[in-house]
N, C-alpha and C. Protein backbone atom coordinates (compact mmCIF):
# COMPACT_ATOMS: atom_id res chain seq x y z
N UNK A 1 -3.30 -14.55 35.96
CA UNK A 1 -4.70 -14.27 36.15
C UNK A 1 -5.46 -15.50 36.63
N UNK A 2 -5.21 -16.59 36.25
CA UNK A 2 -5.75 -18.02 36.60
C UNK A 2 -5.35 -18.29 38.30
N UNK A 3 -4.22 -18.27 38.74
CA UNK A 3 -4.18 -18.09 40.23
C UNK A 3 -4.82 -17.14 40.94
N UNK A 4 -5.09 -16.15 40.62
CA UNK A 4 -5.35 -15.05 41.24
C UNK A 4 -7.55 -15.16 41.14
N UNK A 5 -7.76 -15.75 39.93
CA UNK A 5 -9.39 -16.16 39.73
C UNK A 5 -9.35 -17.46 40.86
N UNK A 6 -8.63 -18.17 40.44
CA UNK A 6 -8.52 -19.14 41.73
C UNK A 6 -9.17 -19.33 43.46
N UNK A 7 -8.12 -18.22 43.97
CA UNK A 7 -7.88 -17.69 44.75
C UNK A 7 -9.17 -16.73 45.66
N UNK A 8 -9.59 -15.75 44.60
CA UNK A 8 -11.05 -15.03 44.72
C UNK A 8 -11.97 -16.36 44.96
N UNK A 9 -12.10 -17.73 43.73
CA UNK A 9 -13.08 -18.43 44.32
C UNK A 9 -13.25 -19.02 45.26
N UNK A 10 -11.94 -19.61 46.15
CA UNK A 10 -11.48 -20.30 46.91
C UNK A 10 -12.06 -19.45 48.39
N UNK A 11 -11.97 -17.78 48.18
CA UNK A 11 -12.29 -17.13 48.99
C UNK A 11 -13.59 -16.87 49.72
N UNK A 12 -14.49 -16.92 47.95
CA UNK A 12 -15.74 -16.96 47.88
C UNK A 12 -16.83 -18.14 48.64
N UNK A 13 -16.27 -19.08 48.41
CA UNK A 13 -16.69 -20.57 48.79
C UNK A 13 -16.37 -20.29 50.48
N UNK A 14 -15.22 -19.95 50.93
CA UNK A 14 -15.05 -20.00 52.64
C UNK A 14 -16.48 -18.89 52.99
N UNK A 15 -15.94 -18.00 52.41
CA UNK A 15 -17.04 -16.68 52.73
C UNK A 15 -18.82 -17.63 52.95
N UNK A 16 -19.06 -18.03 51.58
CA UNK A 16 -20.40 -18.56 51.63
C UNK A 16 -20.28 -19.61 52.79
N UNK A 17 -19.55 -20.57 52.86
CA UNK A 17 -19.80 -21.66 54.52
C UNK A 17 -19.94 -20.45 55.61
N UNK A 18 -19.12 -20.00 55.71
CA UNK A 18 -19.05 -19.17 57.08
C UNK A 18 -20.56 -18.28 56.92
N UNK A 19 -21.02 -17.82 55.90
CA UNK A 19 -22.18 -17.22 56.35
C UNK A 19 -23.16 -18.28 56.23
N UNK A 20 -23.23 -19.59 55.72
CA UNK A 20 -24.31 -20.75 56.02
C UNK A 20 -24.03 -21.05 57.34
N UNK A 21 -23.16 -21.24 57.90
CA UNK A 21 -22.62 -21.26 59.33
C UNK A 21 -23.12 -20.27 60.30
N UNK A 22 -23.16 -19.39 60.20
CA UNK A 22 -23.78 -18.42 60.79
C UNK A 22 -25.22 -18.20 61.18
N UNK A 23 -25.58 -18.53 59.50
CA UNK A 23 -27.27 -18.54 59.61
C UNK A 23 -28.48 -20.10 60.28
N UNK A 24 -27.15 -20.94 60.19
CA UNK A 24 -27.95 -22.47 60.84
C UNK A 24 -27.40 -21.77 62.36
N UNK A 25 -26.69 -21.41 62.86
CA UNK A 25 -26.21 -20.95 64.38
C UNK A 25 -27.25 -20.05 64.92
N UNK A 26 -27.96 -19.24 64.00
CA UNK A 26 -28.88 -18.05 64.43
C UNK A 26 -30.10 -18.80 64.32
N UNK A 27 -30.67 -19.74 63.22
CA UNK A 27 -31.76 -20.56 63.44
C UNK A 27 -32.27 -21.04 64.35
N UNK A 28 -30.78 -22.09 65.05
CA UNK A 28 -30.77 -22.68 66.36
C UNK A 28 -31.57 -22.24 66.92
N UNK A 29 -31.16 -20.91 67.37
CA UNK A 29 -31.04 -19.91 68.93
C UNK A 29 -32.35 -19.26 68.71
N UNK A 30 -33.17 -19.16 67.56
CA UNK A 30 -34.06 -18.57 67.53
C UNK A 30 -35.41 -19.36 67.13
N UNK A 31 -35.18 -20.32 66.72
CA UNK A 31 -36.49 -21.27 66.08
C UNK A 31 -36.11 -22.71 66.74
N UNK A 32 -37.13 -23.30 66.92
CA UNK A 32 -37.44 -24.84 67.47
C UNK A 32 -38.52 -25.43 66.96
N UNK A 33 -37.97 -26.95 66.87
CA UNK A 33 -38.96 -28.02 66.11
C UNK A 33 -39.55 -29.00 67.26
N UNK A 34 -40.94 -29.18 67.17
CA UNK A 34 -41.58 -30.19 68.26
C UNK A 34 -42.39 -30.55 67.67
N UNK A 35 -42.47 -31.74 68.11
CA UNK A 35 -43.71 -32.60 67.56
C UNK A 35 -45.05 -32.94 68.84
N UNK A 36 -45.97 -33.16 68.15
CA UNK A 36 -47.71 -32.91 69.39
C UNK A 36 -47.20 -34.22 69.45
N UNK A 37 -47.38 -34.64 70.51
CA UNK A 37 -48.01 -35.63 71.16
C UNK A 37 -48.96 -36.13 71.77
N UNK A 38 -50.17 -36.78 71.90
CA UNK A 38 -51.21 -36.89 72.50
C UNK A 38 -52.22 -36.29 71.87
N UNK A 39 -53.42 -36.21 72.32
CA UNK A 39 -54.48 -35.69 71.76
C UNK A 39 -55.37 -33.98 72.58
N UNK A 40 -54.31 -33.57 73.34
CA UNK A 40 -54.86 -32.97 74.07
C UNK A 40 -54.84 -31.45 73.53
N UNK A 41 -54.33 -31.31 72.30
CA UNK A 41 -54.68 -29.87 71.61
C UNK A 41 -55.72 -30.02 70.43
N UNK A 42 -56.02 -31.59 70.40
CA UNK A 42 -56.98 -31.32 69.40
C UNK A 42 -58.62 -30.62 69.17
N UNK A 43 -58.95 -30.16 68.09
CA UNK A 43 -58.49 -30.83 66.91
C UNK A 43 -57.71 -29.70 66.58
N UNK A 44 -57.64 -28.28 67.08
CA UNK A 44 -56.45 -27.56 66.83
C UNK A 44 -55.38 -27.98 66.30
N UNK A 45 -54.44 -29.07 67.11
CA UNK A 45 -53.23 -29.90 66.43
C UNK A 45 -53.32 -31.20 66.58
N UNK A 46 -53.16 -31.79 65.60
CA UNK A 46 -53.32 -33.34 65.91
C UNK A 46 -51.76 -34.20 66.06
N UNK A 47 -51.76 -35.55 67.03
CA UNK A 47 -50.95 -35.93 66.81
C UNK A 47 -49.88 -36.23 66.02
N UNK A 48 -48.90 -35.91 65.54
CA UNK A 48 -47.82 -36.32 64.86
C UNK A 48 -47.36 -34.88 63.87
N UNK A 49 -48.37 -33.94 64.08
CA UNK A 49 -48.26 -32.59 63.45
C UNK A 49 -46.93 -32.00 63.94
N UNK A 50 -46.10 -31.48 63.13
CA UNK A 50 -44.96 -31.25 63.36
C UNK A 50 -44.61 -29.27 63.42
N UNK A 51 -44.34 -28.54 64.55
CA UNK A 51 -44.41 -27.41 64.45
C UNK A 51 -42.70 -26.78 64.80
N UNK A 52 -42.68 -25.32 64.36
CA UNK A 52 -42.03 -24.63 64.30
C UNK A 52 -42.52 -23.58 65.42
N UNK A 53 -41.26 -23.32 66.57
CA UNK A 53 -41.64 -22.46 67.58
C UNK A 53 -40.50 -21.55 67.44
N UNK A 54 -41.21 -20.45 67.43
CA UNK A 54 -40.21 -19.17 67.83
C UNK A 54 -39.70 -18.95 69.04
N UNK A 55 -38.47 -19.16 69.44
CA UNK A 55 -38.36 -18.72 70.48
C UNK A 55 -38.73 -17.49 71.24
N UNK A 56 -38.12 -17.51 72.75
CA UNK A 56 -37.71 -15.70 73.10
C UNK A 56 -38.86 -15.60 73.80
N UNK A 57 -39.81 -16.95 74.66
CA UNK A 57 -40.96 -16.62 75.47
C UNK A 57 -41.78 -15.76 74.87
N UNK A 58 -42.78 -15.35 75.80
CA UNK A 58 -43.77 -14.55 75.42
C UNK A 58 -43.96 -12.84 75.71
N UNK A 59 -45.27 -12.52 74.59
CA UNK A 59 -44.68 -10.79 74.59
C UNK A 59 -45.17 -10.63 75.98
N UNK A 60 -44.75 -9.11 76.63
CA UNK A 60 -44.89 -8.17 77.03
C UNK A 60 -46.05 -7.46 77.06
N UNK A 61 -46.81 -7.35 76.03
CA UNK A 61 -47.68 -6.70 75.43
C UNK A 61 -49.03 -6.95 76.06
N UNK A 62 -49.17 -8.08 76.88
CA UNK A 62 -50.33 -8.13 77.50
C UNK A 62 -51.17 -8.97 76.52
N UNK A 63 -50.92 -9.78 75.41
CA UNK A 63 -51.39 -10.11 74.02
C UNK A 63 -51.59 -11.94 74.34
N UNK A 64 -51.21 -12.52 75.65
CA UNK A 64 -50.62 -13.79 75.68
C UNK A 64 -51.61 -14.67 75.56
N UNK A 65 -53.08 -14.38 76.24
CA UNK A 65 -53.82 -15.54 76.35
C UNK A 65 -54.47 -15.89 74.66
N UNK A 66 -54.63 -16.93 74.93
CA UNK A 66 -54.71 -17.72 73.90
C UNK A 66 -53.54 -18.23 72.64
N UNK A 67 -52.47 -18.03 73.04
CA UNK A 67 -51.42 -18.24 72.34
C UNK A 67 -51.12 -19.81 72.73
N UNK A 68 -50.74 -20.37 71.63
CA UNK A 68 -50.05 -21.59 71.78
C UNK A 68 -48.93 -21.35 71.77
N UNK A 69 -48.38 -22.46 72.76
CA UNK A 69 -46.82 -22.25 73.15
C UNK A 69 -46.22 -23.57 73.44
N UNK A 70 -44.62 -23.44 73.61
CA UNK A 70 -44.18 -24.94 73.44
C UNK A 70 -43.33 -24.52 75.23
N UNK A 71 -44.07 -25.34 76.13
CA UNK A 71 -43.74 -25.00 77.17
C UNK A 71 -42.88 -26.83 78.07
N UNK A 72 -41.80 -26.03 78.98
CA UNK A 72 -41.15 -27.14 79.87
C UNK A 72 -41.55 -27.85 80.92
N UNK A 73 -42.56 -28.54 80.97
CA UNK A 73 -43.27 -29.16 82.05
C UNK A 73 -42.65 -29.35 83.04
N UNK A 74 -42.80 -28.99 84.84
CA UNK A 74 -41.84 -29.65 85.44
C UNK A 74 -41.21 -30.70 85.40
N UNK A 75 -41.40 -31.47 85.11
CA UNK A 75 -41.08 -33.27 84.80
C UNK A 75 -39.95 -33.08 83.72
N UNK A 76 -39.95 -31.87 82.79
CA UNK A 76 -39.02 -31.57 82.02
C UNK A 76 -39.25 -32.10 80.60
N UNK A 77 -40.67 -32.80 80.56
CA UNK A 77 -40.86 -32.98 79.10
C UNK A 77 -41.48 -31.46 78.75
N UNK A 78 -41.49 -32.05 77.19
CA UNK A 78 -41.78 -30.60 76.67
C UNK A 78 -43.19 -30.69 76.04
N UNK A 79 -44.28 -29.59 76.00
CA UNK A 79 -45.47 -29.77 76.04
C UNK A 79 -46.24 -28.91 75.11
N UNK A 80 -46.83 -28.54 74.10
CA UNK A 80 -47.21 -27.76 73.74
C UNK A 80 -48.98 -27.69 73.84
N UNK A 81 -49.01 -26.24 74.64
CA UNK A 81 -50.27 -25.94 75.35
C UNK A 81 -50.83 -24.28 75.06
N UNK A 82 -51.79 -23.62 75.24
CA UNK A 82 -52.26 -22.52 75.16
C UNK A 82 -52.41 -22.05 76.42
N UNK A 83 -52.04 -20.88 76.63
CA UNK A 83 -52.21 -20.17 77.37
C UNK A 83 -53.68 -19.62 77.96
N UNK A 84 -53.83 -19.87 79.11
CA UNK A 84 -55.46 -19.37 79.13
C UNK A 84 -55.86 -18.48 80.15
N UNK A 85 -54.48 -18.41 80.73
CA UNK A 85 -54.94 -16.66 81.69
C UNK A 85 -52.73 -16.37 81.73
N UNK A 86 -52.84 -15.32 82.16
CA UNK A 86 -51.36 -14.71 82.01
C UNK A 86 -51.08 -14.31 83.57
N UNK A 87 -50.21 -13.00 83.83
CA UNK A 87 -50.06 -12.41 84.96
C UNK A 87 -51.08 -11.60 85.29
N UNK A 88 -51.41 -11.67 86.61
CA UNK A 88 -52.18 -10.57 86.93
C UNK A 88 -54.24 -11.41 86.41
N UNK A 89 -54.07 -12.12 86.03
CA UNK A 89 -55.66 -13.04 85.63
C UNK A 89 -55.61 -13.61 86.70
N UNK A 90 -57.39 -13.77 86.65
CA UNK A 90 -58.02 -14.99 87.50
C UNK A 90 -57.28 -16.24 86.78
N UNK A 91 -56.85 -16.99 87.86
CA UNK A 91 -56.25 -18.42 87.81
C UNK A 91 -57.80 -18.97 87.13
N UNK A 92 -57.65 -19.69 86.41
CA UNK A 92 -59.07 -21.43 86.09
C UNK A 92 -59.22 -21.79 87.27
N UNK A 93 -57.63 -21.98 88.06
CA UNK A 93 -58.18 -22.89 88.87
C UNK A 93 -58.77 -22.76 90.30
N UNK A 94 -58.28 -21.41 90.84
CA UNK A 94 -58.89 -20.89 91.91
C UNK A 94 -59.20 -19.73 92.07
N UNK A 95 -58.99 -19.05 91.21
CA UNK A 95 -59.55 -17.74 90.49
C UNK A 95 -59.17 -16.63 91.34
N UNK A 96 -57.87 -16.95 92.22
CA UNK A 96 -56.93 -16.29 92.69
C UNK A 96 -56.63 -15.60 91.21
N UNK A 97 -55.41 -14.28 91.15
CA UNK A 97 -54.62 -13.60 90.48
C UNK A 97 -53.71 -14.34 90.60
N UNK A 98 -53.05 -14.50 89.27
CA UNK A 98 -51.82 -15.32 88.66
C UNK A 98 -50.79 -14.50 89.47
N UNK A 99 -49.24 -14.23 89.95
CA UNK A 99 -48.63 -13.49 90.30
C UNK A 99 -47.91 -13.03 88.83
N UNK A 100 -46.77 -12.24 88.97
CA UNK A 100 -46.08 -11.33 87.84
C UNK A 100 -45.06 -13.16 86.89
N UNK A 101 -44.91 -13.10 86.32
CA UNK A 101 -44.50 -14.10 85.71
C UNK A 101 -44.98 -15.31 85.47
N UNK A 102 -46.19 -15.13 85.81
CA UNK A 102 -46.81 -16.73 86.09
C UNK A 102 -47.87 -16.73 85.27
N UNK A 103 -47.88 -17.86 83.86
CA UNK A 103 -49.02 -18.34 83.37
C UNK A 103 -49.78 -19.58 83.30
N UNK A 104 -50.65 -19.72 83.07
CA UNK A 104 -51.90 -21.31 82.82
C UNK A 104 -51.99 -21.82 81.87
N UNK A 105 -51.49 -22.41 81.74
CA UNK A 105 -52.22 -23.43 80.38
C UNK A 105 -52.34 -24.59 80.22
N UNK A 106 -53.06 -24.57 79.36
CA UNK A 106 -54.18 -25.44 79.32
C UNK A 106 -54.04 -25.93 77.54
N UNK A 107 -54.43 -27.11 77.78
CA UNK A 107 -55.00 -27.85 76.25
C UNK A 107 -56.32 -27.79 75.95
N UNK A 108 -56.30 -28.05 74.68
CA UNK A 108 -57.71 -27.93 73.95
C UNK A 108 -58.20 -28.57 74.60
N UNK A 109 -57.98 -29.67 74.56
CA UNK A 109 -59.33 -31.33 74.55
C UNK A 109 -58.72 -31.61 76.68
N UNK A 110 -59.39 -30.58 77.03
CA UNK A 110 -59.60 -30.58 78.53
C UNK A 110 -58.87 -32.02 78.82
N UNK A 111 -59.87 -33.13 78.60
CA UNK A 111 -60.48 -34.40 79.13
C UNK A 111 -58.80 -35.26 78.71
N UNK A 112 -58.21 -34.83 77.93
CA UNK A 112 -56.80 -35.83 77.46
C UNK A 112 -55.59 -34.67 77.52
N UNK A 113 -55.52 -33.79 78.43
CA UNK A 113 -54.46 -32.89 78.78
C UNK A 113 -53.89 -32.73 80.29
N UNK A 114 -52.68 -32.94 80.08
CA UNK A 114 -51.67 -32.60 81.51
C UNK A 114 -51.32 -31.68 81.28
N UNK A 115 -51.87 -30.54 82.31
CA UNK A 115 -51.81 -29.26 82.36
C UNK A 115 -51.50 -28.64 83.54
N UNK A 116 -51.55 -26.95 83.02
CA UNK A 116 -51.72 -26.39 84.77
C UNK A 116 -52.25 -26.87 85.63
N UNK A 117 -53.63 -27.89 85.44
CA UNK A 117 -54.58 -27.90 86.38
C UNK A 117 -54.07 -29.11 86.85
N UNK A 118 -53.24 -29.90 86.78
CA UNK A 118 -52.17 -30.44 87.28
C UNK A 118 -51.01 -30.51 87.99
N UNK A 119 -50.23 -29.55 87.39
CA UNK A 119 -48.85 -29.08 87.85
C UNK A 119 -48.76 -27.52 87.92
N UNK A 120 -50.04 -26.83 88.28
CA UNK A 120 -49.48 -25.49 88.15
C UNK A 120 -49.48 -24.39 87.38
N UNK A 121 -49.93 -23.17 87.73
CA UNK A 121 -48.85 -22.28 86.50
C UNK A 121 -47.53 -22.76 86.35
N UNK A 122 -47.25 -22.11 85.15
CA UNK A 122 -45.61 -22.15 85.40
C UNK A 122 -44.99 -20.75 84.89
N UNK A 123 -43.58 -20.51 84.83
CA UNK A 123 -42.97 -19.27 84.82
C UNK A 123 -42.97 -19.35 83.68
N UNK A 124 -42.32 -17.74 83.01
CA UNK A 124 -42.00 -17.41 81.63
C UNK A 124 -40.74 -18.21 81.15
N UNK A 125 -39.97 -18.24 82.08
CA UNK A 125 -38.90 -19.42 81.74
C UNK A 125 -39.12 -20.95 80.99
N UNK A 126 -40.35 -21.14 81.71
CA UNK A 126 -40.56 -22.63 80.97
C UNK A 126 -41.25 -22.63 79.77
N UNK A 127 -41.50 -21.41 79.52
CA UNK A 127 -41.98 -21.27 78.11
C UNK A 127 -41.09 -20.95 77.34
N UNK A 128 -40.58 -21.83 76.30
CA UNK A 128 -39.50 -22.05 75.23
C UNK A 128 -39.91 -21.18 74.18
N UNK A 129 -41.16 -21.04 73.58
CA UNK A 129 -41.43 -19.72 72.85
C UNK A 129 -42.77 -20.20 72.46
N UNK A 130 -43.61 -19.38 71.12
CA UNK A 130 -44.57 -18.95 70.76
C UNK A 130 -45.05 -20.04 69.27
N UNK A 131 -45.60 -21.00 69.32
CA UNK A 131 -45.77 -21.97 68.28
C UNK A 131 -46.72 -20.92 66.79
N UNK A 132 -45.63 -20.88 65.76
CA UNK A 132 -45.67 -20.35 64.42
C UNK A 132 -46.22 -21.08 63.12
N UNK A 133 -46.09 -22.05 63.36
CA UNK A 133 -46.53 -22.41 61.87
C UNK A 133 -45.65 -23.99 61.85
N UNK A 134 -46.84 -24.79 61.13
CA UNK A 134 -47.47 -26.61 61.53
C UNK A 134 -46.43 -26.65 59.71
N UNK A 135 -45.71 -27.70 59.60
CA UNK A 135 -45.34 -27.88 58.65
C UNK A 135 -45.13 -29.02 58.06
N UNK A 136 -45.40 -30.00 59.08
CA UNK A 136 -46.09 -31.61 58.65
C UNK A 136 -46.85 -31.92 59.49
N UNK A 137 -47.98 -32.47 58.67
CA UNK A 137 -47.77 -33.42 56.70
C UNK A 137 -48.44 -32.04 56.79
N UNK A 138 -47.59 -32.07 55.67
CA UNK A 138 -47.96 -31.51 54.22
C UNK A 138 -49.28 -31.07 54.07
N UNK A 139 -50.74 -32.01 54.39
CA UNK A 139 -51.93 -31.45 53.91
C UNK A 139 -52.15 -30.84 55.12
N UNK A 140 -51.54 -30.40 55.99
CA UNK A 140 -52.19 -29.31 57.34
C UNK A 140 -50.76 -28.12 57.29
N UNK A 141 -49.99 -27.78 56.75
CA UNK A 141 -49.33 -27.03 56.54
C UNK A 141 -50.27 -25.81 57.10
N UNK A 142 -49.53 -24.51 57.53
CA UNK A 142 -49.81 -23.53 57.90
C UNK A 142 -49.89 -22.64 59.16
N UNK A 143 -49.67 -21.17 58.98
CA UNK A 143 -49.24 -20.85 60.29
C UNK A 143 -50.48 -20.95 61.34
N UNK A 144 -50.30 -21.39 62.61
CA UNK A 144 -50.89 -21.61 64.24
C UNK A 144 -51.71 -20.82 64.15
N UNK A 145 -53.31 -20.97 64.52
CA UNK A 145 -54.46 -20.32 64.89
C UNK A 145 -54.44 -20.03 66.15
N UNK A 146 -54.00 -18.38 67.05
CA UNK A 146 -54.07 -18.10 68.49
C UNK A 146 -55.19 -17.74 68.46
N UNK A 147 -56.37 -18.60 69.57
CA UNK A 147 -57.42 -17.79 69.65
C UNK A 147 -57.50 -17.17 71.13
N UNK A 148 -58.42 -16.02 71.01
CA UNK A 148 -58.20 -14.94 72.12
C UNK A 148 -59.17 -15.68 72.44
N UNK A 149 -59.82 -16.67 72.67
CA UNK A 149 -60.80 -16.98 73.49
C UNK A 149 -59.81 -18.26 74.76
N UNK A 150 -60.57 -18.82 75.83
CA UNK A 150 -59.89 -18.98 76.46
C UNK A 150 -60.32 -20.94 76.23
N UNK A 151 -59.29 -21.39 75.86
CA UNK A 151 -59.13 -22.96 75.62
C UNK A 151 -60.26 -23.63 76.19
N UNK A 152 -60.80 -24.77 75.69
CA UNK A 152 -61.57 -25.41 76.56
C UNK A 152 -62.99 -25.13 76.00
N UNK A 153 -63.22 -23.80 75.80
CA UNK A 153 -64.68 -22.98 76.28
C UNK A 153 -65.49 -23.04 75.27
């Protein structure tokens, strides 16, 4: 009976790694950590505020503007900005219609942000996902304020 209790625990223990294994593998692929840089979402987010982004781009739903998002700047740094017109919106910047995949954004604090009004819309691709919830420090903990109003204004 002692080999055989053994054996079950020995089993038990692989079982539990392989499903901790599993669940840091699905984390990965589905959640991302970035840190603000600069001052250009404040006071929304302040420098050194540390966030949690959901992946999987943005909805469908027509729901996008004003969402903060953790987007791929051409330059290939990574940027986290709000959305302030989607597909099918007047552009900010020339108030052309955005085409089908193409959004704007923009930072809070206009005056200290590299933005669309810089480099562009950019595609749904370069949007890495949907910023969820600030989890350092500690005294600003809590999930991301999307406001439907349009950044800046």
């Amino acid at each position: 009976m002692g080999a055989a209790t053994g054996r079950a625990r020995a089993c038990g223990a692989v079982l539990a790694m392989l499903a901790l294994g599993a669940a840091a593998r699905y984390l990965r692929r589905s959640l991302l950590t970035v840190a603000v840089e600069g001052r250009s979402m404040w006071p929304a987010l302040a420098p050194g505020d540390w966030l949690i982004v959901r992946r999987g781009g943005v909805p469908r739903d027509g729901s996008v503007v004003g969402r903060v998002v953790c987007v791929r700047a051409p330059d290939g740094r990574m940027l986290v900005k709000r959305i302030a017109a989607g597909p099918g919106d007047a552009s900010p910047r020339d108030g052309a219609p955005l085409p089908p995949d193409a959004y704007f954004v923009l930072g809070d604090s206009l005056e200290a942000s590299t933005d669309s009004r810089h480099f562009g819309a950019v595609s749904a691709t370069a949007i890495e996902g949907i910023a969820w919830l600030r989890y350092w420090p500690a005294r600003r903990t809590g999930r991301i304020a999307h406001a439907p109003a349009a950044p800046g204004s």
